[in-house]
PDB file of N, CA and C in Angstrom:
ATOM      1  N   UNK A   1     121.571  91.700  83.643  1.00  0.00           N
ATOM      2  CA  UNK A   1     122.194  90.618  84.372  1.00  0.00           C
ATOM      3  C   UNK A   1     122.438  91.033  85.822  1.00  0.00           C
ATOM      4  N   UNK A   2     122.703  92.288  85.782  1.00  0.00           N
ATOM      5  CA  UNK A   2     123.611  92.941  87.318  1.00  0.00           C
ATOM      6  C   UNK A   2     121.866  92.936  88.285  1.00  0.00           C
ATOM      7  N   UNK A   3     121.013  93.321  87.537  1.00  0.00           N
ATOM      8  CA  UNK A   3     119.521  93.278  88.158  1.00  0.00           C
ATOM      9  C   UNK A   3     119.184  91.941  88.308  1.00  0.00           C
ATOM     10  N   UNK A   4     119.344  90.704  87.769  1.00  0.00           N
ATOM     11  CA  UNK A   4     118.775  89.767  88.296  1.00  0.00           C
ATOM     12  C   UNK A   4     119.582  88.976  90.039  1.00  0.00           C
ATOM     13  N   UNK A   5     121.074  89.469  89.527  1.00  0.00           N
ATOM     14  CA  UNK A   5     121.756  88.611  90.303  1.00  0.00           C
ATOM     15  C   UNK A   5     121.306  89.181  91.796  1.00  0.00           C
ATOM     16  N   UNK A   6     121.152  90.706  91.973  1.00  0.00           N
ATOM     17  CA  UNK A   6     120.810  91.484  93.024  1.00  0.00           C
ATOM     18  C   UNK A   6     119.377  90.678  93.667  1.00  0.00           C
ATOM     19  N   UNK A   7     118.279  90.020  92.359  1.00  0.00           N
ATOM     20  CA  UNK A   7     117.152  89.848  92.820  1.00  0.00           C
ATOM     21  C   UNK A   7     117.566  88.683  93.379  1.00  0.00           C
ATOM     22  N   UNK A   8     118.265  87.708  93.080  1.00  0.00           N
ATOM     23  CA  UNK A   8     118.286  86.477  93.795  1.00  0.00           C
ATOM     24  C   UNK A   8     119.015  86.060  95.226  1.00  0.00           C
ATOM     25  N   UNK A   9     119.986  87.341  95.280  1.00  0.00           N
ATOM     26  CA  UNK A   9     121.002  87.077  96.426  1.00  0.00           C
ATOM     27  C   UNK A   9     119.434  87.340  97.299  1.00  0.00           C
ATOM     28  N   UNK A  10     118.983  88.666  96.947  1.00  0.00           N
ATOM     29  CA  UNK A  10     118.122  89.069  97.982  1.00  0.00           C
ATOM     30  C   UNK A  10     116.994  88.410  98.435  1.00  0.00           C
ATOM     31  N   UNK A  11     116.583  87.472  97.666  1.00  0.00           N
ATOM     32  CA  UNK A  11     115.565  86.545  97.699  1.00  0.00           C
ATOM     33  C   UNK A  11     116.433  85.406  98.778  1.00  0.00           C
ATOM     34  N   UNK A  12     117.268  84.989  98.501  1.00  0.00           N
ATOM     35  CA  UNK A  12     118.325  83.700  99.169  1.00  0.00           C
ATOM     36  C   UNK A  12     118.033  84.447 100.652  1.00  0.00           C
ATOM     37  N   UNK A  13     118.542  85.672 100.847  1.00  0.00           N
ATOM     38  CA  UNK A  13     118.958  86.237 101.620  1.00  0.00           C
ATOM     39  C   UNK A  13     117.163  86.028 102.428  1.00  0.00           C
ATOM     40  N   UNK A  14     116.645  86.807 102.136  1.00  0.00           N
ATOM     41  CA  UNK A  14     115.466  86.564 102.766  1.00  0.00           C
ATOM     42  C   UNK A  14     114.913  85.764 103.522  1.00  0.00           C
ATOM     43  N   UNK A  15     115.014  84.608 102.690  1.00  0.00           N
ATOM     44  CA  UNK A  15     114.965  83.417 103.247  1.00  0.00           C
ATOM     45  C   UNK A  15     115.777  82.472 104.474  1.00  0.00           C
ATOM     46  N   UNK A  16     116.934  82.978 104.110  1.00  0.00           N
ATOM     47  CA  UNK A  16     118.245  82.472 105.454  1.00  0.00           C
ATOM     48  C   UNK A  16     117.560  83.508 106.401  1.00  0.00           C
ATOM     49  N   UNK A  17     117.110  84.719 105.984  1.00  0.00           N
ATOM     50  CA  UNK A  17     116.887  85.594 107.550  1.00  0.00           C
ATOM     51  C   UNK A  17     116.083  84.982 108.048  1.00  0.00           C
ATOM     52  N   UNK A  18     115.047  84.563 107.506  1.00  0.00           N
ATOM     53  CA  UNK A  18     113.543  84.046 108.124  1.00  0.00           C
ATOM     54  C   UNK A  18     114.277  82.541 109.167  1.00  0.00           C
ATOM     55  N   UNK A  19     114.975  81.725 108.045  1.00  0.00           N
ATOM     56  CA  UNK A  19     114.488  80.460 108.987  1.00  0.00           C
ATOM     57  C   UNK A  19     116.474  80.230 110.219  1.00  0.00           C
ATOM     58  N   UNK A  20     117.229  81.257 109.741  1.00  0.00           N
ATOM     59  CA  UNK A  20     118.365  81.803 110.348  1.00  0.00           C
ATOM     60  C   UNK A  20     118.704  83.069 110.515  1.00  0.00           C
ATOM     61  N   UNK A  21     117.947  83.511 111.791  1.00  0.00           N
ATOM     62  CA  UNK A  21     117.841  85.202 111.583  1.00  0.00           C
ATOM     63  C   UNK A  21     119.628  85.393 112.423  1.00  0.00           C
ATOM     64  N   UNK A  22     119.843  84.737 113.062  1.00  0.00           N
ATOM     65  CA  UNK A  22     121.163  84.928 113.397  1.00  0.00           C
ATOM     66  C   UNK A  22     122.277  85.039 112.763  1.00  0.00           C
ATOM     67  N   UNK A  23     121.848  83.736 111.943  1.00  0.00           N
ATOM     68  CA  UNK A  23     123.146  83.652 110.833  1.00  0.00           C
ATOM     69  C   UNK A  23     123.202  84.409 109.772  1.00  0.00           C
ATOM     70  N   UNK A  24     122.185  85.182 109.489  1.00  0.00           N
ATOM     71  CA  UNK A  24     121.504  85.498 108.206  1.00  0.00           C
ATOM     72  C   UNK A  24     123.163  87.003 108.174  1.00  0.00           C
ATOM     73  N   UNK A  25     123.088  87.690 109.332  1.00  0.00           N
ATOM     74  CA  UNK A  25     124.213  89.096 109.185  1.00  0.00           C
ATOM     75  C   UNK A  25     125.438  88.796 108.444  1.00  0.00           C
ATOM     76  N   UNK A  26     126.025  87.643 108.804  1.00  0.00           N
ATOM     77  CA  UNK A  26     127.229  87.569 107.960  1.00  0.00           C
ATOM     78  C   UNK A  26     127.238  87.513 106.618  1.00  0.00           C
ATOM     79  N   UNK A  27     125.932  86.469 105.625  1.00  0.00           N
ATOM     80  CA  UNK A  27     125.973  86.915 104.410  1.00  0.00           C
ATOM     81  C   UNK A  27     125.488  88.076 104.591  1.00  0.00           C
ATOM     82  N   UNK A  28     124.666  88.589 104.621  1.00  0.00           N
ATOM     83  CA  UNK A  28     123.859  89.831 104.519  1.00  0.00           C
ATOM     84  C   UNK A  28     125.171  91.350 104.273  1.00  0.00           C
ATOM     85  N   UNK A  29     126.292  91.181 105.240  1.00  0.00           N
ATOM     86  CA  UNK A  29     127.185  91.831 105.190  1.00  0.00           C
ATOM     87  C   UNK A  29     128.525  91.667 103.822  1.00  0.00           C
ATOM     88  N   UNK A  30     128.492  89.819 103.647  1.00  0.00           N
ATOM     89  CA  UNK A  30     129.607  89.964 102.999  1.00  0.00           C
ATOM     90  C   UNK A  30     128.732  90.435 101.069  1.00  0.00           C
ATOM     91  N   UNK A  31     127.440  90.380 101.219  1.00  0.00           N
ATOM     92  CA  UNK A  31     126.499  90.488 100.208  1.00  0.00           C
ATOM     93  C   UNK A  31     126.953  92.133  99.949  1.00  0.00           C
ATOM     94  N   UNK A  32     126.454  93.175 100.898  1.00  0.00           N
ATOM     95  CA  UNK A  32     127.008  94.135 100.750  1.00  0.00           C
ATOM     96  C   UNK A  32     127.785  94.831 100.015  1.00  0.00           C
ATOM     97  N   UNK A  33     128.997  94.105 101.324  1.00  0.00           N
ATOM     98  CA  UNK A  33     130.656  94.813 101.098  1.00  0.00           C
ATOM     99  C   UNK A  33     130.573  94.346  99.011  1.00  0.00           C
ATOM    100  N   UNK A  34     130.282  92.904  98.925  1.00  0.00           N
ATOM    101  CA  UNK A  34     130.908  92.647  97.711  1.00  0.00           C
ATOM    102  C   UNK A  34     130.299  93.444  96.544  1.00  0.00           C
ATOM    103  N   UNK A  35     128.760  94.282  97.006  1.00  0.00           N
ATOM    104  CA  UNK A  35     128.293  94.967  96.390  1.00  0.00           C
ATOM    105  C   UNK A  35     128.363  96.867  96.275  1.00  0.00           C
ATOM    106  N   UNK A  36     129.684  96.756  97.509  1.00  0.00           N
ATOM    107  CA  UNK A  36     130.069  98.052  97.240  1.00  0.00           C
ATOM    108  C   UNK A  36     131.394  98.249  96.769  1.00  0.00           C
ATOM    109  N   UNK A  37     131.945  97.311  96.160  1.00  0.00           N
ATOM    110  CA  UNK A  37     133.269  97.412  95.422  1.00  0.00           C
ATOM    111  C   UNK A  37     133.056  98.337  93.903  1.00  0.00           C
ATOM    112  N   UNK A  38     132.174  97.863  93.230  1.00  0.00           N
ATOM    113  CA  UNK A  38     132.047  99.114  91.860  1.00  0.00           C
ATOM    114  C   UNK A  38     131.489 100.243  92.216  1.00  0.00           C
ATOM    115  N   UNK A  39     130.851 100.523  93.598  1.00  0.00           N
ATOM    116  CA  UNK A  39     130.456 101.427  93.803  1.00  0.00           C
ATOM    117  C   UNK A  39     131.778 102.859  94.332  1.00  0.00           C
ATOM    118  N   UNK A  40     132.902 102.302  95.186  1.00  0.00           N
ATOM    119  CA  UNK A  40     133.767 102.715  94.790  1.00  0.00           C
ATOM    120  C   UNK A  40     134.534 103.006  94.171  1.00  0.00           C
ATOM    121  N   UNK A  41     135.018 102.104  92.637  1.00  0.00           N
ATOM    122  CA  UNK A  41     135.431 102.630  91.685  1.00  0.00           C
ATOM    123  C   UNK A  41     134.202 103.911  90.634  1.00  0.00           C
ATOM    124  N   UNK A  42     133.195 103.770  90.978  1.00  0.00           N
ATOM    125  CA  UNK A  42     132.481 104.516  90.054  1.00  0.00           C
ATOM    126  C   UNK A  42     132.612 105.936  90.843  1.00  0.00           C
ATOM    127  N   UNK A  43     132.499 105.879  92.435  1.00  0.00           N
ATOM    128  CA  UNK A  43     132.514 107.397  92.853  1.00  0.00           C
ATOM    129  C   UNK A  43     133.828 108.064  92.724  1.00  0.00           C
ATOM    130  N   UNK A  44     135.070 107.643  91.934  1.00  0.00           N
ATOM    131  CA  UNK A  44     136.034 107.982  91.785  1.00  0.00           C
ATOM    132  C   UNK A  44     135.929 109.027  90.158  1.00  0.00           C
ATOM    133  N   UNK A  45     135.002 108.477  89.810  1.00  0.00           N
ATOM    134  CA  UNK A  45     134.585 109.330  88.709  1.00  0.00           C
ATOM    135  C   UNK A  45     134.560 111.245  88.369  1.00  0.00           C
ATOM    136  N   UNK A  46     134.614 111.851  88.492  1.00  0.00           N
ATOM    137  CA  UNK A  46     134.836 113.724  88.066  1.00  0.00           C
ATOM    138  C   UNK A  46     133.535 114.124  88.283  1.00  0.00           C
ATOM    139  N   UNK A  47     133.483 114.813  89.052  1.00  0.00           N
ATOM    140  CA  UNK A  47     131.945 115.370  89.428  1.00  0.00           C
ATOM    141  C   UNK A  47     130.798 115.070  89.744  1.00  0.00           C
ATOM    142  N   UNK A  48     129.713 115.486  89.264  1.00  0.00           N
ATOM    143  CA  UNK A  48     128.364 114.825  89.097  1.00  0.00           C
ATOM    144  C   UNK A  48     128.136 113.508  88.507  1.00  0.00           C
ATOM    145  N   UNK A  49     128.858 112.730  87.755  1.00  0.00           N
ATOM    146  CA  UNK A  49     128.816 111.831  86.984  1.00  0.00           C
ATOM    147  C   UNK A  49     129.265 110.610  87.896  1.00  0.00           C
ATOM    148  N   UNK A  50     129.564 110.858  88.627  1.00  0.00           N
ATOM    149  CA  UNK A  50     130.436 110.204  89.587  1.00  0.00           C
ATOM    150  C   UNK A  50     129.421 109.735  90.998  1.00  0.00           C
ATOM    151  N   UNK A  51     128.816 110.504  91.544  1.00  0.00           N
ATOM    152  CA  UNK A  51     127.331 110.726  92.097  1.00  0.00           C
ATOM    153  C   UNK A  51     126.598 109.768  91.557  1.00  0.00           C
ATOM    154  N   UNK A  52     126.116 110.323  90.238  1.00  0.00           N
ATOM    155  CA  UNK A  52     124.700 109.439  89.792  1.00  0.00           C
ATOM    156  C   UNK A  52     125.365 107.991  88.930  1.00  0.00           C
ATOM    157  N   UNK A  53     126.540 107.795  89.106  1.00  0.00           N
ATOM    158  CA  UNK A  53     127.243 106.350  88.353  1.00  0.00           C
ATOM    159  C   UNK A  53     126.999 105.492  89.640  1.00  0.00           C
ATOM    160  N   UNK A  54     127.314 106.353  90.862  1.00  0.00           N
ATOM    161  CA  UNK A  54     127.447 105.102  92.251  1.00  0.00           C
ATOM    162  C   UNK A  54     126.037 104.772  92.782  1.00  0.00           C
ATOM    163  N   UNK A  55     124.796 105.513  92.199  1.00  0.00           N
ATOM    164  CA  UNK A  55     123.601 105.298  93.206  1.00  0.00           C
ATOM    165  C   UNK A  55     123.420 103.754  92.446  1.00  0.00           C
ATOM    166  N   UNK A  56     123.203 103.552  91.567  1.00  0.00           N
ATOM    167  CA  UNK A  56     122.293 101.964  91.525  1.00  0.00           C
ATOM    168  C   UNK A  56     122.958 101.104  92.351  1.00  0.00           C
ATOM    169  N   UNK A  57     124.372 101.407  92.504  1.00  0.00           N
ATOM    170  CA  UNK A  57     125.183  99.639  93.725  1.00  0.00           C
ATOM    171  C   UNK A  57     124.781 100.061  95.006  1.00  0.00           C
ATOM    172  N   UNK A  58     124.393 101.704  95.548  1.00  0.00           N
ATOM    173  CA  UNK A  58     123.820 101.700  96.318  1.00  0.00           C
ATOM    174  C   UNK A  58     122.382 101.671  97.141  1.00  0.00           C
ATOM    175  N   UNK A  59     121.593 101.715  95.715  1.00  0.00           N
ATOM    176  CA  UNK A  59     120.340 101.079  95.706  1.00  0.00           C
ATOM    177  C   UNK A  59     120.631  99.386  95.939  1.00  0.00           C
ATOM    178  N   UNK A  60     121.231  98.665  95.414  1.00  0.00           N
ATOM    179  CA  UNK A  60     121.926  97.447  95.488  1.00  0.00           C
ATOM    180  C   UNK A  60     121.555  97.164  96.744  1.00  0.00           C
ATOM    181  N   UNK A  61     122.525  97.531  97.336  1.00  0.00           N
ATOM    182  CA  UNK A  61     123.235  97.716  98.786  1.00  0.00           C
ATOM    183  C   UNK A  61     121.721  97.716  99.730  1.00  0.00           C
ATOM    184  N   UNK A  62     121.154  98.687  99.692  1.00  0.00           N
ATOM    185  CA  UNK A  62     120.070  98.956 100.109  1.00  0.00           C
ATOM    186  C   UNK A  62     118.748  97.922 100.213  1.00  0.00           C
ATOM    187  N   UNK A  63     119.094  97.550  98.936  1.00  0.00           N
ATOM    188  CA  UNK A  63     117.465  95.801  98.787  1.00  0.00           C
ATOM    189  C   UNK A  63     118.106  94.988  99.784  1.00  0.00           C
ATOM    190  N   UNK A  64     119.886  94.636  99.761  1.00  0.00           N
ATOM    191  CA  UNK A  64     120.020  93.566 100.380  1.00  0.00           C
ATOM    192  C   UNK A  64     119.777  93.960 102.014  1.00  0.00           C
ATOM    193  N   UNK A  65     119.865  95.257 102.301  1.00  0.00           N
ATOM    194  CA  UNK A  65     119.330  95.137 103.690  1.00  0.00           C
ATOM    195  C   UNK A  65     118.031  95.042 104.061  1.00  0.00           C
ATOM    196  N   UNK A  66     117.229  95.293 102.750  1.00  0.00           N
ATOM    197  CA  UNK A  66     115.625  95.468 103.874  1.00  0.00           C
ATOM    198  C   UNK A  66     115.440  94.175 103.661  1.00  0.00           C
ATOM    199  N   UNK A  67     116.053  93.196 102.248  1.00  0.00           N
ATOM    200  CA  UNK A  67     115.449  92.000 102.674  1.00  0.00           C
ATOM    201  C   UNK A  67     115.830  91.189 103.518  1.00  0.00           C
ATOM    202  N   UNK A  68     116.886  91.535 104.424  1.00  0.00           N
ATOM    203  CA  UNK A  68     117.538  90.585 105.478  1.00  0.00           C
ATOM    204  C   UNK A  68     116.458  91.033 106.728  1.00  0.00           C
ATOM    205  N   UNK A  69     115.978  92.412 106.492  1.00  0.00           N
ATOM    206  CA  UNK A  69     115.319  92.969 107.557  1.00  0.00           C
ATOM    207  C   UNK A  69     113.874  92.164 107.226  1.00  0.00           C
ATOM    208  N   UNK A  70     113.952  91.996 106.433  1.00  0.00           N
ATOM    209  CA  UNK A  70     112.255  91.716 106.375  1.00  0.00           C
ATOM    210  C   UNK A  70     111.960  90.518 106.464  1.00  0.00           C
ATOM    211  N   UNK A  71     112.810  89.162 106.584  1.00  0.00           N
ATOM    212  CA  UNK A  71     112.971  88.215 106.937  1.00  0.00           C
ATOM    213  C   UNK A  71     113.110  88.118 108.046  1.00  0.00           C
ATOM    214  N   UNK A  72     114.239  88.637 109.038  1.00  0.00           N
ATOM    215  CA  UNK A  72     114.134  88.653 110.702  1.00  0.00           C
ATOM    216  C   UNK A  72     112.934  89.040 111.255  1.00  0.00           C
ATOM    217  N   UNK A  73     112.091  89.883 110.648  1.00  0.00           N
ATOM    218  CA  UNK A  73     110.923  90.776 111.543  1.00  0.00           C
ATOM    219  C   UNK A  73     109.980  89.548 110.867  1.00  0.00           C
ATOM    220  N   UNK A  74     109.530  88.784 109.776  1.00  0.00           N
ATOM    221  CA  UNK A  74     108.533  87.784 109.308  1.00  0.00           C
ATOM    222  C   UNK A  74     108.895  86.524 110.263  1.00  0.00           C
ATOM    223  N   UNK A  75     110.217  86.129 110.491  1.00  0.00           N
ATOM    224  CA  UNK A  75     110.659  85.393 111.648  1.00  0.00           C
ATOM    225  C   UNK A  75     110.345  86.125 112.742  1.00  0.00           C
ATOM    226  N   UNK A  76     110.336  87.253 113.794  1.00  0.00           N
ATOM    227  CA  UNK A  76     109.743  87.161 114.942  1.00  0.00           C
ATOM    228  C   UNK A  76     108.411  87.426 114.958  1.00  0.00           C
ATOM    229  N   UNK A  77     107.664  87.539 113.887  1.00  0.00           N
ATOM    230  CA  UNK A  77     106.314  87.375 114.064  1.00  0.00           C
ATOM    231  C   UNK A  77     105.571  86.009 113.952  1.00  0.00           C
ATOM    232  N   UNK A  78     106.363  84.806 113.370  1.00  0.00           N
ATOM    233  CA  UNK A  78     105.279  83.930 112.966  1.00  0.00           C
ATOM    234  C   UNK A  78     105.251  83.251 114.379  1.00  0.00           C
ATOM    235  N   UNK A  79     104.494  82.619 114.276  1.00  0.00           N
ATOM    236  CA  UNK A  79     104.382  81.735 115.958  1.00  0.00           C
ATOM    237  C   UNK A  79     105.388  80.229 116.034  1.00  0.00           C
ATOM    238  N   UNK A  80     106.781  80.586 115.494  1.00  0.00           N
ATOM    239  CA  UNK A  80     107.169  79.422 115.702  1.00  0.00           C
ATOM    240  C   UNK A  80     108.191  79.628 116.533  1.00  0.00           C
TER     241      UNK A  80
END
């Protein structure tokens, strides 16, 4: 479930970058932040376990930026 919802913000997201590359930062950011809230409770975790519990929200974290990126840069390339 936690994998699809990631695929769709980022897809949404994509799309607002392309045809609102301006507007696109504020979700793009509040997409984020809201996706680094378990990532802080998980790095609170004891050691190593704690490490490899927080990487997937920060893989998360990570799709939603290249696809905001990859929408602004498909927006300044097309000829419109």
């Amino acid at each position: 479930m936690w994998i699809a919802v990631v695929i769709v913000a980022a897809a949404v997201l994509l799309v607002l970058a392309f045809l609102l590359p301006r507007l696109s930062r504020g979700p793009e950011r509040g997409g984020k932040r809201l996706l680094g809230i378990p990532k802080i409770g998980t790095r609170k975790l004891p050691g190593r376990i704690g490490h490899y519990a927080s990487k997937p929200f920060s893989q998360s974290q990570r799709v939603l930026g290249k696809s905001g990126r990859a929408g602004r840069k498909g927006r300044g390339k097309s000829p419109m």
